[in-house]
PDB file of N, CA and C in Angstrom:
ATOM      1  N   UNK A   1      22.501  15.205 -14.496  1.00  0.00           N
ATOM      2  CA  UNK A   1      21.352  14.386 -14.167  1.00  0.00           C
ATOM      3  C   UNK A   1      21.577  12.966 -14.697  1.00  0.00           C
ATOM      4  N   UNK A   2      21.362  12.921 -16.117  1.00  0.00           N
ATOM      5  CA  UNK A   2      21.379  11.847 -16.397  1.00  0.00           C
ATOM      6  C   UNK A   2      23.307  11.402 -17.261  1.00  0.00           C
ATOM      7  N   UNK A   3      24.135  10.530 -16.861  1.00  0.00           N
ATOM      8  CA  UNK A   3      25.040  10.565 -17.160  1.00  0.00           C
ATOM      9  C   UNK A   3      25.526   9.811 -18.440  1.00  0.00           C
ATOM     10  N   UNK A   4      24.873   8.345 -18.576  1.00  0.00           N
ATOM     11  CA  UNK A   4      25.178   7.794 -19.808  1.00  0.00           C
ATOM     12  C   UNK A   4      24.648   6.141 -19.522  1.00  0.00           C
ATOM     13  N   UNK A   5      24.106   5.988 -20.766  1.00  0.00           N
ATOM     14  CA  UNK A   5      23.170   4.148 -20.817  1.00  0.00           C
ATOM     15  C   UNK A   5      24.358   3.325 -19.895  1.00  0.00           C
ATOM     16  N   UNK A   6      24.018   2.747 -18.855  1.00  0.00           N
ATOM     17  CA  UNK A   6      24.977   1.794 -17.580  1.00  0.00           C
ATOM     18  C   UNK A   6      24.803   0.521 -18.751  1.00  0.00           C
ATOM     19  N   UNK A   7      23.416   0.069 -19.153  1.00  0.00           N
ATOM     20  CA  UNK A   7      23.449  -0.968 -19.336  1.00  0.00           C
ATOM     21  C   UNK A   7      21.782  -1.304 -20.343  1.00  0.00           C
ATOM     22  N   UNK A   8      22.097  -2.090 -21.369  1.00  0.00           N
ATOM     23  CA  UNK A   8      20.819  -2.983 -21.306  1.00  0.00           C
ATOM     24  C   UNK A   8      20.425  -4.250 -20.742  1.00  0.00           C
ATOM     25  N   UNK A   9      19.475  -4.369 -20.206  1.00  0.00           N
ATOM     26  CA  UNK A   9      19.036  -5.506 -19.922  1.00  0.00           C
ATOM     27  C   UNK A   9      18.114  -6.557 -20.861  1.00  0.00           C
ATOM     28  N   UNK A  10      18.596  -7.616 -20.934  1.00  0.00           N
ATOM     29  CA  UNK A  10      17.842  -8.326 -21.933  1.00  0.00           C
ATOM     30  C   UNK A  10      17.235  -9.715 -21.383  1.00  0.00           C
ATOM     31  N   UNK A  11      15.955  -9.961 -21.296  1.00  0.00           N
ATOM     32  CA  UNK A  11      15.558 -11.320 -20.593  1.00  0.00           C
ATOM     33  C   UNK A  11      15.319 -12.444 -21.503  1.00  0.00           C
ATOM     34  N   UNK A  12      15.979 -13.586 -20.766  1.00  0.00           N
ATOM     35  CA  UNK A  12      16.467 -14.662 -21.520  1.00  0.00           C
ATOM     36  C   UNK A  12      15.615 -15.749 -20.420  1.00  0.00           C
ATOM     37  N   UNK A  13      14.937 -17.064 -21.198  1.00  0.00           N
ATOM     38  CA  UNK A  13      14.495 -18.188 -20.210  1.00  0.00           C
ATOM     39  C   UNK A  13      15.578 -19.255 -19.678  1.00  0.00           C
ATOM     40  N   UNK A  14      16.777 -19.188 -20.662  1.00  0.00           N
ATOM     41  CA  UNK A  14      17.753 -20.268 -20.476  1.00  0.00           C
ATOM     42  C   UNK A  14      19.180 -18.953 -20.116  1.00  0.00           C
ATOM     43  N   UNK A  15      19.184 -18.925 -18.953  1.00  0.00           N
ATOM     44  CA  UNK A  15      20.175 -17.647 -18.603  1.00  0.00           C
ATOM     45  C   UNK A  15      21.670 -18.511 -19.145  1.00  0.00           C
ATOM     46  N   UNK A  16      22.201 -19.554 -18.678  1.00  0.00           N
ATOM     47  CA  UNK A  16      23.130 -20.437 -18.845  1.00  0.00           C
ATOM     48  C   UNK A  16      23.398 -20.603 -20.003  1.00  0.00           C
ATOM     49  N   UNK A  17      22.190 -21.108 -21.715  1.00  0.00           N
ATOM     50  CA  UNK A  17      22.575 -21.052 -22.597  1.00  0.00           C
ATOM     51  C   UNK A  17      23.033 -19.679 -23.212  1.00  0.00           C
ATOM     52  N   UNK A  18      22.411 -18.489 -22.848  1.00  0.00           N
ATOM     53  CA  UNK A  18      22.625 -17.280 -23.478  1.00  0.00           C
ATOM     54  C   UNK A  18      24.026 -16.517 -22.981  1.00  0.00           C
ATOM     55  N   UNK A  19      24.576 -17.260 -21.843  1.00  0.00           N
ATOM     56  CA  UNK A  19      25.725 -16.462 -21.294  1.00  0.00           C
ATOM     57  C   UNK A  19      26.614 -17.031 -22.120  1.00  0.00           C
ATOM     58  N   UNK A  20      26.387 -18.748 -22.692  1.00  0.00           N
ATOM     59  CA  UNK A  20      27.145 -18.960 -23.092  1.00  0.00           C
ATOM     60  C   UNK A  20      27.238 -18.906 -24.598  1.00  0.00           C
ATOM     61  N   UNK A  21      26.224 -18.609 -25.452  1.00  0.00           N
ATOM     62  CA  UNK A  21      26.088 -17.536 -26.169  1.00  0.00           C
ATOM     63  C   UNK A  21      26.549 -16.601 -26.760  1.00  0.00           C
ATOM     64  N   UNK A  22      26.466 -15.285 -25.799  1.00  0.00           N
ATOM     65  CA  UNK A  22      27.548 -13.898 -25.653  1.00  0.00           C
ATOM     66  C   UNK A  22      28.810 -13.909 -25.172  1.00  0.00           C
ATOM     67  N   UNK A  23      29.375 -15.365 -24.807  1.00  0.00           N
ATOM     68  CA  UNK A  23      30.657 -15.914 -24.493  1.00  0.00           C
ATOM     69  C   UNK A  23      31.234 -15.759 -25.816  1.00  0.00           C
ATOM     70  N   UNK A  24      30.526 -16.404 -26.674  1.00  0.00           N
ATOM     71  CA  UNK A  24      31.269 -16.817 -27.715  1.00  0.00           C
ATOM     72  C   UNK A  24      31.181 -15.664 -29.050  1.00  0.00           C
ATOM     73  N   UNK A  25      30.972 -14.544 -28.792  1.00  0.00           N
ATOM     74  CA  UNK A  25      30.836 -13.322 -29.481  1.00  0.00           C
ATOM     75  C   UNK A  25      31.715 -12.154 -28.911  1.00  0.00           C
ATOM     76  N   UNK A  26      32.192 -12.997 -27.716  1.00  0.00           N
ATOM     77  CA  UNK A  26      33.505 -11.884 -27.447  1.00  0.00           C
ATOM     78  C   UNK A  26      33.163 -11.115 -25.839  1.00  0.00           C
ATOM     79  N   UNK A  27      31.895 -11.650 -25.304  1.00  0.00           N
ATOM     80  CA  UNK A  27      31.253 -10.743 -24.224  1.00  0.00           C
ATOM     81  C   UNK A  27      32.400 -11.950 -23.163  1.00  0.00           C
ATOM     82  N   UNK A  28      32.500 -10.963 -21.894  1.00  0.00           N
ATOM     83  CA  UNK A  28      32.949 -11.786 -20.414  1.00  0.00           C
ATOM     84  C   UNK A  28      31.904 -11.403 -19.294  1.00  0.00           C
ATOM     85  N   UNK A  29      31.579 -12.161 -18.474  1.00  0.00           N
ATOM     86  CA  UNK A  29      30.752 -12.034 -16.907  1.00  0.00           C
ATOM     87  C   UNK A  29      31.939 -11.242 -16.342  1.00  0.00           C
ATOM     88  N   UNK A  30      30.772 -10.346 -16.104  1.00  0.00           N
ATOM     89  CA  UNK A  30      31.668  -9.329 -14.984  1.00  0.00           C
ATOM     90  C   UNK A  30      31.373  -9.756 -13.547  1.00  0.00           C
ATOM     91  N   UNK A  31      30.113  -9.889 -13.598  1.00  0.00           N
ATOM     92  CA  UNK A  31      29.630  -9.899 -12.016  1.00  0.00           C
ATOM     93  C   UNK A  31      28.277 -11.072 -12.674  1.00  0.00           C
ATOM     94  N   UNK A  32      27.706 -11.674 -11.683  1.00  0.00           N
ATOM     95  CA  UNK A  32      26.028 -12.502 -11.068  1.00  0.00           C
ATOM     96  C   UNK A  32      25.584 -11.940  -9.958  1.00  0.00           C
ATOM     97  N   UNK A  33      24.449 -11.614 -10.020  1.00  0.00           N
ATOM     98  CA  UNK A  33      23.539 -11.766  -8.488  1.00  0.00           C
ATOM     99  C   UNK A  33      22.492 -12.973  -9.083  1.00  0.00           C
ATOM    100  N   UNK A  34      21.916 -13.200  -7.868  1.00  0.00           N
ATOM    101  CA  UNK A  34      20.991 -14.293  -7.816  1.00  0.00           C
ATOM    102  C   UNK A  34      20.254 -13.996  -6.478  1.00  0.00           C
ATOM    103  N   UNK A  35      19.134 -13.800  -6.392  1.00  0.00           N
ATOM    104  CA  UNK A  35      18.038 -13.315  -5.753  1.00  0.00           C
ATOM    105  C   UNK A  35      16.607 -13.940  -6.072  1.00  0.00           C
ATOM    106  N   UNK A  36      16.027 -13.859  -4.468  1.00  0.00           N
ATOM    107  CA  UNK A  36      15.026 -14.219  -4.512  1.00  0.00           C
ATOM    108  C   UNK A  36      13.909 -13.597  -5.455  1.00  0.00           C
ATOM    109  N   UNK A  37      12.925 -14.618  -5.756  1.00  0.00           N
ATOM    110  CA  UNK A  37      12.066 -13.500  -6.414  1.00  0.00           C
ATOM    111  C   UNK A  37      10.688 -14.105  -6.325  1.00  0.00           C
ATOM    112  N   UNK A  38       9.841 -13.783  -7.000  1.00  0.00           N
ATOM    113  CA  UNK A  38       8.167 -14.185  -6.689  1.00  0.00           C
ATOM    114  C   UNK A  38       7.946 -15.714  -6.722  1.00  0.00           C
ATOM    115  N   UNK A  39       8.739 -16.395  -7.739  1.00  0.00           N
ATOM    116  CA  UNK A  39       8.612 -17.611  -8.604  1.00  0.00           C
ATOM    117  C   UNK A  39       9.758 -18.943  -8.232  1.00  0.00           C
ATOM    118  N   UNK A  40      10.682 -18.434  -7.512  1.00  0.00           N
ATOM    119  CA  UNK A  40      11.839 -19.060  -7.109  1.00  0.00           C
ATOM    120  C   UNK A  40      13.378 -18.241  -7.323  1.00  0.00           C
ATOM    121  N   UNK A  41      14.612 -18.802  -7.654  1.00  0.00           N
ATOM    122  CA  UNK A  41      15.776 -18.038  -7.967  1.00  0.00           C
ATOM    123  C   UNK A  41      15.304 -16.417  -8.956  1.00  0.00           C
ATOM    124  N   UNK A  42      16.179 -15.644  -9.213  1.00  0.00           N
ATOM    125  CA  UNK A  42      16.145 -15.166 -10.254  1.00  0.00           C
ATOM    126  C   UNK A  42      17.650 -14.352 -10.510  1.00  0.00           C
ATOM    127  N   UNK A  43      18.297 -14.609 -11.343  1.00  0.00           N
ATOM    128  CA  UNK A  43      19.685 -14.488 -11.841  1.00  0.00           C
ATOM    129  C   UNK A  43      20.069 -13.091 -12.489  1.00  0.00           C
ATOM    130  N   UNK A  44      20.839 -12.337 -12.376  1.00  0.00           N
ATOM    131  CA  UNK A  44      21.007 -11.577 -13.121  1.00  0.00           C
ATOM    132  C   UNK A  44      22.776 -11.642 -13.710  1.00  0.00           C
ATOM    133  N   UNK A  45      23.244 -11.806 -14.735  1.00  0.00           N
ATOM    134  CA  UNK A  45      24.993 -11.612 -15.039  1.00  0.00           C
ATOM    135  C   UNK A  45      25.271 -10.670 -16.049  1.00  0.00           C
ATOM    136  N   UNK A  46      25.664  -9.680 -15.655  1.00  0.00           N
ATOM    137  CA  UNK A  46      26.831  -8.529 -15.828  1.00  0.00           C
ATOM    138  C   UNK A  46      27.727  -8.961 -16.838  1.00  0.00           C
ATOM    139  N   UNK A  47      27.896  -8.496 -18.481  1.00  0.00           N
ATOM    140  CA  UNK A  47      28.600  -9.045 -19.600  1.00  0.00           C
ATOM    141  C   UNK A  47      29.343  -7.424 -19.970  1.00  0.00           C
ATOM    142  N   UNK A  48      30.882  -8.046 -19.701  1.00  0.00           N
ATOM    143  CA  UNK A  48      31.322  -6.352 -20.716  1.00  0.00           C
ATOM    144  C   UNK A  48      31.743  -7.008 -22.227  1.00  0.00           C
ATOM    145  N   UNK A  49      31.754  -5.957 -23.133  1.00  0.00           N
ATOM    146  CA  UNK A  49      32.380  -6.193 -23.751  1.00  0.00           C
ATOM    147  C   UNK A  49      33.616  -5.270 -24.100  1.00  0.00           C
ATOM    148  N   UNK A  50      34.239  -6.580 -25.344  1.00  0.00           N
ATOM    149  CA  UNK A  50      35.861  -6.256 -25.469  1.00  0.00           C
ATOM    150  C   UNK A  50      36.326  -4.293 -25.355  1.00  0.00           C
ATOM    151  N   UNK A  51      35.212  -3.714 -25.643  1.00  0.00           N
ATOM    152  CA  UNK A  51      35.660  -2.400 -25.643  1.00  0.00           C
ATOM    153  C   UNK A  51      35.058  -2.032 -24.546  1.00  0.00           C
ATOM    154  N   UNK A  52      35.474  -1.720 -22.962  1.00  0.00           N
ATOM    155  CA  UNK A  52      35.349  -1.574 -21.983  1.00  0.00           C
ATOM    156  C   UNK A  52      34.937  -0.727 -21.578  1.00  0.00           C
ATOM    157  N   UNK A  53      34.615   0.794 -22.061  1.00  0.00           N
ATOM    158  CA  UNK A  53      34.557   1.984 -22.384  1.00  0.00           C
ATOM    159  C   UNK A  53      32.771   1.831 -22.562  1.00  0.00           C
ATOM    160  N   UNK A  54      32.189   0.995 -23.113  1.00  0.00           N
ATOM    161  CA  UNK A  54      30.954   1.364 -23.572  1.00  0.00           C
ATOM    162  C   UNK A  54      30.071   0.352 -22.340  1.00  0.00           C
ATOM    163  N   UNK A  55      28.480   0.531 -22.626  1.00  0.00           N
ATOM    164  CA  UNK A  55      27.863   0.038 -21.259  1.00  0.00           C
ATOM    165  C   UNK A  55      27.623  -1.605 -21.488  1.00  0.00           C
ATOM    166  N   UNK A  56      27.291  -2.293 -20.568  1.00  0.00           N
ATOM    167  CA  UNK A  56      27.192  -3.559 -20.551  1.00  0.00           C
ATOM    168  C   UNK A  56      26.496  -4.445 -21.110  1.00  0.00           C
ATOM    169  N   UNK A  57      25.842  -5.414 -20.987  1.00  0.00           N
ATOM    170  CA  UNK A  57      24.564  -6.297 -21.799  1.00  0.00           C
ATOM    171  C   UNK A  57      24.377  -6.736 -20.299  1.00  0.00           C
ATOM    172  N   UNK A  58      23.209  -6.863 -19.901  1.00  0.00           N
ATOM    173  CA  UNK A  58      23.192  -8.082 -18.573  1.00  0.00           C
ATOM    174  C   UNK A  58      21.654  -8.649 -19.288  1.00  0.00           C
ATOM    175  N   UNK A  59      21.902  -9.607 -18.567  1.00  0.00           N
ATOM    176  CA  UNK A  59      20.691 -10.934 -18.785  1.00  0.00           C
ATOM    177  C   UNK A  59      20.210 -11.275 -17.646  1.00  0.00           C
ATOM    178  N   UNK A  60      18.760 -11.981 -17.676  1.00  0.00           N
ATOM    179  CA  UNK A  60      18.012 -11.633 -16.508  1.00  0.00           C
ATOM    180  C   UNK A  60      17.253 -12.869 -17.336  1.00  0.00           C
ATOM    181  N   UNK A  61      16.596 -13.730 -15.961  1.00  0.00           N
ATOM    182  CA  UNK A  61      15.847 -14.723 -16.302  1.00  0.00           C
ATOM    183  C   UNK A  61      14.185 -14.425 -15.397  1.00  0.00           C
ATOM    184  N   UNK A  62      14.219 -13.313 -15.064  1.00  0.00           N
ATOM    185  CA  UNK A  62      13.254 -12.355 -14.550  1.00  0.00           C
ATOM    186  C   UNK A  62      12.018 -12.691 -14.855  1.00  0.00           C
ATOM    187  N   UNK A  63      11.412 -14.180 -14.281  1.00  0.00           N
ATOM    188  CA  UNK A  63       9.773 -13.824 -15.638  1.00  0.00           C
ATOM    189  C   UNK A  63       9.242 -12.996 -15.453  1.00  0.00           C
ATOM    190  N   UNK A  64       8.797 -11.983 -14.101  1.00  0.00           N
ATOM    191  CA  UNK A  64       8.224 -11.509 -14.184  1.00  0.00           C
ATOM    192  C   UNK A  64       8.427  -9.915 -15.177  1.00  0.00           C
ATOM    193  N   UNK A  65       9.347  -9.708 -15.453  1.00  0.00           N
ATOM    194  CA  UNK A  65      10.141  -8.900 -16.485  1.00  0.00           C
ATOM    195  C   UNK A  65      10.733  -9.327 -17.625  1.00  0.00           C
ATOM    196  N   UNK A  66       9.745 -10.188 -18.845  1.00  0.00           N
ATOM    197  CA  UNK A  66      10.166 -10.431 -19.584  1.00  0.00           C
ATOM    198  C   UNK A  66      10.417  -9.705 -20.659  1.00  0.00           C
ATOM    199  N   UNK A  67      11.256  -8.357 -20.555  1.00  0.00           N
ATOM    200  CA  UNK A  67      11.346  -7.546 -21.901  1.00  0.00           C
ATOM    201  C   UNK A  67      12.975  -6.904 -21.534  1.00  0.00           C
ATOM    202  N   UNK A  68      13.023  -5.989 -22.814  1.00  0.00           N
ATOM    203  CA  UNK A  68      14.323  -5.332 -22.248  1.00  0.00           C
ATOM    204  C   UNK A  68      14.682  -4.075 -21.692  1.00  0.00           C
ATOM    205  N   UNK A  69      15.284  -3.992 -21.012  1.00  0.00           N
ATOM    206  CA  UNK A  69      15.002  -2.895 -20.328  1.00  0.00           C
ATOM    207  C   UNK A  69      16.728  -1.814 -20.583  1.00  0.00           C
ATOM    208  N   UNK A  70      16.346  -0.594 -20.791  1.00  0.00           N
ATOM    209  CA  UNK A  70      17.504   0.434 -20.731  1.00  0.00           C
ATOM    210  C   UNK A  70      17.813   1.051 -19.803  1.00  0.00           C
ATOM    211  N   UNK A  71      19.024   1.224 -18.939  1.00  0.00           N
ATOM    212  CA  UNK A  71      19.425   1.356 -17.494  1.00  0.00           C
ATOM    213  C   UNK A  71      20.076   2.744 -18.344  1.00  0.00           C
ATOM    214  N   UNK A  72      19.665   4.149 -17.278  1.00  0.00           N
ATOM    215  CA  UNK A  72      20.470   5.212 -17.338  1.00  0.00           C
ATOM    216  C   UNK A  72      21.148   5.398 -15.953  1.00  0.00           C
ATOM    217  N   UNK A  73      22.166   5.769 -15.823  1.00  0.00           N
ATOM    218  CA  UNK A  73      23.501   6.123 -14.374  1.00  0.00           C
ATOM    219  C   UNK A  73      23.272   7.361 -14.667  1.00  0.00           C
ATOM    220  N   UNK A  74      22.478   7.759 -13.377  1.00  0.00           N
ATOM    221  CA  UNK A  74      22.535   8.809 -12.630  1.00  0.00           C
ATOM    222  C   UNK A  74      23.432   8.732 -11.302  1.00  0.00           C
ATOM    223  N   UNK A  75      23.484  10.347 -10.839  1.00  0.00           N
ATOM    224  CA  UNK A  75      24.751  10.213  -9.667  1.00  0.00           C
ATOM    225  C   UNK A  75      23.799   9.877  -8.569  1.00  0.00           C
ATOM    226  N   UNK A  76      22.610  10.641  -8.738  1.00  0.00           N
ATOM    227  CA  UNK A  76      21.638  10.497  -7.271  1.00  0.00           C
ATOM    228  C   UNK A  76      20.165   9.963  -8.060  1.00  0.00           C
ATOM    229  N   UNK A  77      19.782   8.922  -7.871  1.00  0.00           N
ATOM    230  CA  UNK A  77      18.074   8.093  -8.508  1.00  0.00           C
ATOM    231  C   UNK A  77      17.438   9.114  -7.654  1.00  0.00           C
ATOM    232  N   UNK A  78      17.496   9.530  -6.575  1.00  0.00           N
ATOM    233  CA  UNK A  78      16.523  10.033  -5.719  1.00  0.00           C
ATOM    234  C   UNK A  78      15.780  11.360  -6.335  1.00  0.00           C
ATOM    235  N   UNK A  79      17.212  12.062  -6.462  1.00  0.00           N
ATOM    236  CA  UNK A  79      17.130  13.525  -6.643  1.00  0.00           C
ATOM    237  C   UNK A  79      17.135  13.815  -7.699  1.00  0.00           C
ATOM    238  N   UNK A  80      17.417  12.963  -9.367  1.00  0.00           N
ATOM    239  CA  UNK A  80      16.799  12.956 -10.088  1.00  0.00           C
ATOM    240  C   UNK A  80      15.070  12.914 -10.310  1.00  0.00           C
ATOM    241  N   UNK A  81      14.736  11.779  -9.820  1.00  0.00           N
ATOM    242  CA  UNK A  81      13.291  11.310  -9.572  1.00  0.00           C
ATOM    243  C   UNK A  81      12.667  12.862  -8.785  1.00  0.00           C
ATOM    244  N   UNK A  82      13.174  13.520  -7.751  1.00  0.00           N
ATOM    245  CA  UNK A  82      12.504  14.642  -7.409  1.00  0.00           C
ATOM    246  C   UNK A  82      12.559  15.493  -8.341  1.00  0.00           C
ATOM    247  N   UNK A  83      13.497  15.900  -8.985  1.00  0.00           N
ATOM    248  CA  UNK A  83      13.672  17.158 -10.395  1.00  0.00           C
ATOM    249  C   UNK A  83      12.541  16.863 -11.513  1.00  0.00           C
ATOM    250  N   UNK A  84      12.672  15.165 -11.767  1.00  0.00           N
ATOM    251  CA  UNK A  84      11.736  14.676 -12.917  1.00  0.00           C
ATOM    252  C   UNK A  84      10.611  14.539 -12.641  1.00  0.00           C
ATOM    253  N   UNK A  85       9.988  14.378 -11.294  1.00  0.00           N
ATOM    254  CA  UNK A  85       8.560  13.555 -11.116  1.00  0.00           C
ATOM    255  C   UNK A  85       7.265  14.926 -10.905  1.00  0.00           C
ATOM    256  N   UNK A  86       7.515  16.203 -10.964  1.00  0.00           N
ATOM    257  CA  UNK A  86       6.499  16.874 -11.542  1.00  0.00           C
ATOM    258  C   UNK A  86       6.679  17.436 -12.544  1.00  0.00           C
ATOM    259  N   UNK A  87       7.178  17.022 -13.791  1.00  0.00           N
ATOM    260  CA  UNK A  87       7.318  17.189 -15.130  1.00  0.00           C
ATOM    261  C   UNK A  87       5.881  16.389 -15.721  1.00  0.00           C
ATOM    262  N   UNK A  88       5.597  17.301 -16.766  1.00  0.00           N
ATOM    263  CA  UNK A  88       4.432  16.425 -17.312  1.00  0.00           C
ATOM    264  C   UNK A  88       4.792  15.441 -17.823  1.00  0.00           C
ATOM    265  N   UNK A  89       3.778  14.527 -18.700  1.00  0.00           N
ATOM    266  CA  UNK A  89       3.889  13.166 -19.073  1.00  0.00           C
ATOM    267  C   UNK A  89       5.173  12.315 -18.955  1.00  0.00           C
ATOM    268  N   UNK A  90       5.615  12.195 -17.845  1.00  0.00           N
ATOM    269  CA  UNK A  90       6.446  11.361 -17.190  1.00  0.00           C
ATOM    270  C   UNK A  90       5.450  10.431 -16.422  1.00  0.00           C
ATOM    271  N   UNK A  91       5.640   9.287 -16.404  1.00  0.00           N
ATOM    272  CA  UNK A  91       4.899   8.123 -15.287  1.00  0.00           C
ATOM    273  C   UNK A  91       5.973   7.385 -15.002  1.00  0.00           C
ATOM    274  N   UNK A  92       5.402   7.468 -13.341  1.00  0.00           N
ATOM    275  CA  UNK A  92       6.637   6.519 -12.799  1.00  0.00           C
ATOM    276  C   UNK A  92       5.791   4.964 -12.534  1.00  0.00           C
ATOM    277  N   UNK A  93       6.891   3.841 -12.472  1.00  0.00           N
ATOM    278  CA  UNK A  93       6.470   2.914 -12.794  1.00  0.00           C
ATOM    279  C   UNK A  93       6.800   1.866 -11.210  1.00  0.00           C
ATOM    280  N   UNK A  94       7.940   2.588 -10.818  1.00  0.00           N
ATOM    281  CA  UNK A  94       8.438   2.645  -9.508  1.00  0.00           C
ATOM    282  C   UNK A  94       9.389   3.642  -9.094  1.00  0.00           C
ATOM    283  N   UNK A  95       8.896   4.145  -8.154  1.00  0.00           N
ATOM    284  CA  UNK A  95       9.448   5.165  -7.692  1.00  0.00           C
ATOM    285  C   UNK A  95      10.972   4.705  -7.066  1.00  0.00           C
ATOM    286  N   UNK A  96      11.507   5.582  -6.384  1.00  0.00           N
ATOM    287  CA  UNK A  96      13.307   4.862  -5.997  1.00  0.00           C
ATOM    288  C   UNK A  96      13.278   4.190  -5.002  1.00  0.00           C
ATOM    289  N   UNK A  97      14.327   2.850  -4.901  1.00  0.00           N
ATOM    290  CA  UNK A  97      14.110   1.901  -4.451  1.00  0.00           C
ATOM    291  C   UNK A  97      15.544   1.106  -3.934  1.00  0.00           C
ATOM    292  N   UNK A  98      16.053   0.744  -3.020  1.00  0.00           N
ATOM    293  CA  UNK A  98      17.415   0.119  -2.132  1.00  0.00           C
ATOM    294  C   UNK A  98      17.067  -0.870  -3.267  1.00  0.00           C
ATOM    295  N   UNK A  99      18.595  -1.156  -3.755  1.00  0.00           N
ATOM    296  CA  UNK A  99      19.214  -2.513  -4.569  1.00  0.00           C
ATOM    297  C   UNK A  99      20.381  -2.847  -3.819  1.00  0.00           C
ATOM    298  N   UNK A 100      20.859  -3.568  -4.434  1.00  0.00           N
ATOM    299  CA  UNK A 100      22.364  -4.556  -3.667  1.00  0.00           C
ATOM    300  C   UNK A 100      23.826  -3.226  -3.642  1.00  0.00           C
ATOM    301  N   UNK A 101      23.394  -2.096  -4.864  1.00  0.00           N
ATOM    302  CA  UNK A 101      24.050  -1.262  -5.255  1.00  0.00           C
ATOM    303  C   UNK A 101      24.160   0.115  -5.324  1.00  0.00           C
ATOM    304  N   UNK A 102      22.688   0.316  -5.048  1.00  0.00           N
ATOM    305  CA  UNK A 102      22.843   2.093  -4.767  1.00  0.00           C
ATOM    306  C   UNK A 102      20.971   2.057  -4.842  1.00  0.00           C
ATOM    307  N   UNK A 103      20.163   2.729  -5.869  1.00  0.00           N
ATOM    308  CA  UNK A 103      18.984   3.009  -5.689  1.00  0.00           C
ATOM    309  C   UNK A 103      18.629   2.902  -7.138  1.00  0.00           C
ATOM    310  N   UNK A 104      17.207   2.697  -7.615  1.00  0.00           N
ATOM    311  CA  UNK A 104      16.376   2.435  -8.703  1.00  0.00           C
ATOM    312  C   UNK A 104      15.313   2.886  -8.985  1.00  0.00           C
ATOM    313  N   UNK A 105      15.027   3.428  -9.548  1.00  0.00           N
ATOM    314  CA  UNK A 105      13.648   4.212 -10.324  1.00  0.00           C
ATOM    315  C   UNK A 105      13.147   4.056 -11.331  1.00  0.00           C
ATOM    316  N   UNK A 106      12.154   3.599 -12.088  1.00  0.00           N
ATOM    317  CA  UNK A 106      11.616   3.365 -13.273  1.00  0.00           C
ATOM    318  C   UNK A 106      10.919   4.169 -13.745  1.00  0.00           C
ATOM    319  N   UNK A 107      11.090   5.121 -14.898  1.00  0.00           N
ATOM    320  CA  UNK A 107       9.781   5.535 -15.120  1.00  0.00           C
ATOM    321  C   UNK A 107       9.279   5.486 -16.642  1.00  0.00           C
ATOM    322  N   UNK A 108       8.350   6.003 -17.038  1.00  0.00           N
ATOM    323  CA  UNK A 108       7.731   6.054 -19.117  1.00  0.00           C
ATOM    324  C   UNK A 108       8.041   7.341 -19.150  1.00  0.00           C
ATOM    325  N   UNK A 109       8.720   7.961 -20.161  1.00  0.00           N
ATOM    326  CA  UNK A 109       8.345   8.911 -20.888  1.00  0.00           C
ATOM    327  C   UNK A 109       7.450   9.298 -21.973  1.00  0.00           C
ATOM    328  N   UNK A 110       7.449  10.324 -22.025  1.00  0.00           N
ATOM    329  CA  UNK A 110       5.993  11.030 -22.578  1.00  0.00           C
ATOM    330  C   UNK A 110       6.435  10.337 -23.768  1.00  0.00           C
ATOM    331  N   UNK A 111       7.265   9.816 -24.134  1.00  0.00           N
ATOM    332  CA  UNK A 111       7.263   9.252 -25.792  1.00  0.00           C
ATOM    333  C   UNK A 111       6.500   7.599 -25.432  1.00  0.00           C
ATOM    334  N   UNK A 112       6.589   7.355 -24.397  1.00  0.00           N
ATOM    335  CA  UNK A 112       6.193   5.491 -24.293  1.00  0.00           C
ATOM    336  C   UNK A 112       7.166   4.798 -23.478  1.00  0.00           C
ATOM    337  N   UNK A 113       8.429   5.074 -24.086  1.00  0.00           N
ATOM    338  CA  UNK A 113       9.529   4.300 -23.792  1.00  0.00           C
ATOM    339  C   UNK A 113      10.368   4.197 -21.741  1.00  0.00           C
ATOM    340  N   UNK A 114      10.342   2.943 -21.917  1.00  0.00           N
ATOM    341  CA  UNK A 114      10.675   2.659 -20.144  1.00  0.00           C
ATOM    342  C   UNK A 114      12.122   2.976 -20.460  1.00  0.00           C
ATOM    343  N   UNK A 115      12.595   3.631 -18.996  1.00  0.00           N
ATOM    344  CA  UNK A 115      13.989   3.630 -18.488  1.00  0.00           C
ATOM    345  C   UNK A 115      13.851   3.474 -17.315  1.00  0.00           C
ATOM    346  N   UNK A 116      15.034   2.433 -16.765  1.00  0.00           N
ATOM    347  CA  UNK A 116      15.418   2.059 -15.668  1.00  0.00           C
ATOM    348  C   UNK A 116      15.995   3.008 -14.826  1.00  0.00           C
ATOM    349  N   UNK A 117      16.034   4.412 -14.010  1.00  0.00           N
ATOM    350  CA  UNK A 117      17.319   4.945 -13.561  1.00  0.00           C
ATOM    351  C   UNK A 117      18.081   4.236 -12.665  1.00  0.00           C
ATOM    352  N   UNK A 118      19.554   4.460 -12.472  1.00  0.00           N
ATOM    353  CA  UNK A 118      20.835   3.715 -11.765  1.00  0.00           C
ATOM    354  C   UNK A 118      21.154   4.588 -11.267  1.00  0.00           C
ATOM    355  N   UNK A 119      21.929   3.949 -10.204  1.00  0.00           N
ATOM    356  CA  UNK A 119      22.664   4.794  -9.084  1.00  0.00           C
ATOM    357  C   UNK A 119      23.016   4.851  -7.769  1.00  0.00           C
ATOM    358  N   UNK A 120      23.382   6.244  -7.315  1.00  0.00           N
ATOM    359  CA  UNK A 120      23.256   6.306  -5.515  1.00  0.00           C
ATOM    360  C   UNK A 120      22.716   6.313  -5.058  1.00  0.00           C
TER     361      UNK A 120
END
C-alpha cells in the first residue's frame, strides 16, 4: 500500500532565495514545474540530496498551501484511497486527483496529521 515518504514539501515565499539556500547545504534541483494557480505562477522544485537513496525536499511557493506537507508513494493513489476511505477516522481532504505525474490524494488521520498520497 503504502511504500515509503517520496518527499517533503516545504512552503517558502522567496522560492529563488531558498533554492539557493539548500544549494548551499549540499541539496541539487532535480526537476521545476511551474503552474498555474489561483493567484498567478506557482513553482514547485524537486531537491535531492547527496545521499540519493533517501526522499526529496521540494519547495513550493503555493500561498494557498502555506505549510508542509508529507508525500507517501503509493503504487496505485486510487486503490489505496478505496482500501482506506471506509476506515474510521480517516478524512479525506481531497480525494484522487490527475497531476503532471500519476494521481493525488490527501487525507487526516485519526491522529490529526495530513499526508499527501503519490503515485499512479
Amino acid at each position: 500500500m503504502i511504500r515509503k515518504i517520496e518527499c517533503v514539501c516545504v512552503f517558502t515565499r522567496d522560492i529563488a532565495a531558498s533554492a539557493t539556500f539548500y544549494a548551499s547545504l549540499g541539496l541539487q534541483q532535480a526537476w521545476r514545474i511551474d503552474r498555474p494557480g489561483a493567484n498567478g505562477q506557482v513553482s514547485l522544485i524537486g531537491l535531492k540530496f547527496p545521499d540519493a537513496t533517501g526522499c526529496e525536499l521540494v519547495l513550493s511557493d503555493n500561498a494557498d498551501v502555506p505549510l508542509t506537507e508529507i508525500e507517501l508513494l503509493c503504487d496505485d493513489v486510487r486503490a489505496t484511497y478505496a482500501e482506506l476511505a471506509g476506515r474510521d477516522g480517516i478524512s479525506w481532504i481531497r480525494e484522487p486527483f490527475a497531476t503532471e505525474s500519476g494521481h493525488v490524494a490527501v487525507m487526516e488521520a485519526p491522529d490529526g496529521n495530513v499526508f499527501v498520497l503519490v503515485g499512479a
